[in-house]
Protein backbone atom coordinates (compact mmCIF):
# COMPACT_ATOMS: atom_id res chain seq x y z
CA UNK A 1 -29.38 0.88 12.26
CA UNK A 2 -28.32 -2.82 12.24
CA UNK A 3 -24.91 -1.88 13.77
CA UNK A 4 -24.46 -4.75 15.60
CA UNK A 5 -24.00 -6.91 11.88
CA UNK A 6 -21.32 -4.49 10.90
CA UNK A 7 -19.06 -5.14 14.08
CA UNK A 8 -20.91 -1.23 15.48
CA UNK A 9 -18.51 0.36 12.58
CA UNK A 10 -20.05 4.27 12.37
CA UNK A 11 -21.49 4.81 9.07
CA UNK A 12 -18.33 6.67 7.90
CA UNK A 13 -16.15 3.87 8.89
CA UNK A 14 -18.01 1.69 6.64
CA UNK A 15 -17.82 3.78 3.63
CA UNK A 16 -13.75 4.27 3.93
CA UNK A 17 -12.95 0.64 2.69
CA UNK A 18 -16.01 1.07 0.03
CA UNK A 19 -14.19 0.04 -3.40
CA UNK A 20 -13.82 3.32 -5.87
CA UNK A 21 -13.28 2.66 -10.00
CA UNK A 22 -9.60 3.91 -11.11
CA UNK A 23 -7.84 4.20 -8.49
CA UNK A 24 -4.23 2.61 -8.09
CA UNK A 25 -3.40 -0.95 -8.32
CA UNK A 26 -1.87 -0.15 -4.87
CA UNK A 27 -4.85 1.47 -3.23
CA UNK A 28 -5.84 -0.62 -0.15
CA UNK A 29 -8.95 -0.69 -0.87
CA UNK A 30 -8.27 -3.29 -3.89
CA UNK A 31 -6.64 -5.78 -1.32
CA UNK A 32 -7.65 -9.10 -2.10
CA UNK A 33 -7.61 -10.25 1.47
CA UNK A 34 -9.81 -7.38 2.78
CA UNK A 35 -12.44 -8.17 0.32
CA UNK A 36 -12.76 -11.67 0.45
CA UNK A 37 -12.92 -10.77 4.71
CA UNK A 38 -15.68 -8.38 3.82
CA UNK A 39 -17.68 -10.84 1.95
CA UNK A 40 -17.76 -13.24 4.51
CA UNK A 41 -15.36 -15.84 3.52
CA UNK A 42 -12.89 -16.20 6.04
CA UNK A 43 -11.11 -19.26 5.38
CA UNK A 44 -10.03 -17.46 1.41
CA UNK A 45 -9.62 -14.72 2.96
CA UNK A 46 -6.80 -15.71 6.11
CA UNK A 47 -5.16 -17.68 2.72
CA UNK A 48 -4.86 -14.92 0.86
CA UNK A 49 -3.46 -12.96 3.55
CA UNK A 50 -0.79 -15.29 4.38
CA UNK A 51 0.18 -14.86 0.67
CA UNK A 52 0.45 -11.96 0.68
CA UNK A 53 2.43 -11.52 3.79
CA UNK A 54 4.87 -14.13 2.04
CA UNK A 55 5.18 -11.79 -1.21
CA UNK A 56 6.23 -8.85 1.15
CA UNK A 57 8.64 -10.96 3.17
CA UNK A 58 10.05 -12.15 -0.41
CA UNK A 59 9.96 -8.47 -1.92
CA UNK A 60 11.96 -7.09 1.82
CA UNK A 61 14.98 -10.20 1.44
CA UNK A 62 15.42 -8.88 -2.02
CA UNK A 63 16.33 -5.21 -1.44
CA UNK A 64 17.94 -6.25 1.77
CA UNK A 65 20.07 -8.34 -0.46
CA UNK A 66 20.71 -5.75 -3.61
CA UNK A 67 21.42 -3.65 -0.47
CA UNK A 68 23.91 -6.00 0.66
CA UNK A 69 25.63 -6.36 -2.74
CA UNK A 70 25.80 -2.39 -3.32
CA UNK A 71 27.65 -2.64 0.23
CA UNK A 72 30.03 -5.08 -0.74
CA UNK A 73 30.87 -3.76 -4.18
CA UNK A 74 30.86 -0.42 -3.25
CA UNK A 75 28.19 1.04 -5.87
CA UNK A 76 25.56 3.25 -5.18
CA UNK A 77 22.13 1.49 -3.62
CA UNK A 78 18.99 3.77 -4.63
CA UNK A 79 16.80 2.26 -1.56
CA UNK A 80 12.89 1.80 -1.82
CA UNK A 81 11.05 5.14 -2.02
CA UNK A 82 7.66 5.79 -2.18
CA UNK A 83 5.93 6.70 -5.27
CA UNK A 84 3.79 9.76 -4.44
CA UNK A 85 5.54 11.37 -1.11
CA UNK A 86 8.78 12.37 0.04
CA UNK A 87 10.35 12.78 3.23
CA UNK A 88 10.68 16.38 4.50
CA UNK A 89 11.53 18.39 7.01
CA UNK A 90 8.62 20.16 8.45
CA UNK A 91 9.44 23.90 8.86
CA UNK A 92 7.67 24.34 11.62
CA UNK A 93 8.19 21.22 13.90
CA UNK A 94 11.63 20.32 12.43
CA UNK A 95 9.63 16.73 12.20
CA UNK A 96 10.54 14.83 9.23
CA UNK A 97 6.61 13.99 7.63
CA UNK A 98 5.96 12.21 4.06
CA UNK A 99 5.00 15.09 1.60
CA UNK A 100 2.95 14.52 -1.08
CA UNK A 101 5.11 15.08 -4.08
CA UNK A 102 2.31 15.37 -7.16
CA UNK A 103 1.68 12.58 -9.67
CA UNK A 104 -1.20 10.41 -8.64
CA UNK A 105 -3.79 12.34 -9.29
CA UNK A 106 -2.27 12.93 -12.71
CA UNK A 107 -1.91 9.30 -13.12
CA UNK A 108 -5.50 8.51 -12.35
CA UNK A 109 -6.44 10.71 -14.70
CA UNK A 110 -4.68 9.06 -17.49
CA UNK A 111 -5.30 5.76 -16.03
CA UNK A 112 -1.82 5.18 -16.28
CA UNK A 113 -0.53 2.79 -13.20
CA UNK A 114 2.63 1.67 -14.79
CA UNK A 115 4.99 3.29 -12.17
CA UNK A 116 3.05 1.33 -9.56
CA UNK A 117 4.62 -2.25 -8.44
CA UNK A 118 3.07 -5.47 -7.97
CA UNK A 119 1.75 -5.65 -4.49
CA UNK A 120 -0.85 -7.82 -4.68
């Protein structure tokens, strides 16, 4: 019903981006841009996304550069990783997938997000 004022999203499709209390400061669903899109005002919205887009370009030139500086001195260079999976070697396909390693769910429990980083 009324599909055609939620751009014919399914039911379910709607209820994916629906916010949820305690969950990471890096859960998708808490991106400024996307919410400001979802309540209609487009012009915050495209602003905040071009922000945004400039804080990741900003964030990438920095470990490109602390990559570049491990290089040249010759020291180790621990590169980005992220905080809840791993990379592994599925047995079965030989694939390498992103594993989930443990931790969030402990964090949300606690409410403790201080191991997440600033993306927004």
């Amino acid at each position: 019903k009324y599909a055609e004022n939620m751009y014919y999203f399914s039911e379910l499709a709607l209820t994916l981006n629906a916010p949820e209390s305690g969950t990471a400061p890096t859960d998708s669903r808490q991106r400024p841009d996307q919410r400001l899109m979802e309540n209609g005002r487009w012009d915050e919205a495209n602003a905040e996304k071009q922000r945004l887009e400039e804080k990741q370009r900003i964030s990438r030139k920095r470990r490109e550069a602390e990559a570049a500086r491990a290089t040249e001195d010759g020291t180790p260079y621990d590169p980005y990783k992220p905080l809840w999976f791993e990379r592994k070697k599925d047995p079965i396909t030989q694939e390498l997938a992103h594993v989930y390693k443990g931790g969030y769910w402990e964090s949300k429990e606690k409410q403790d997000w201080t191991l997440c980083p600033d993306i927004f």
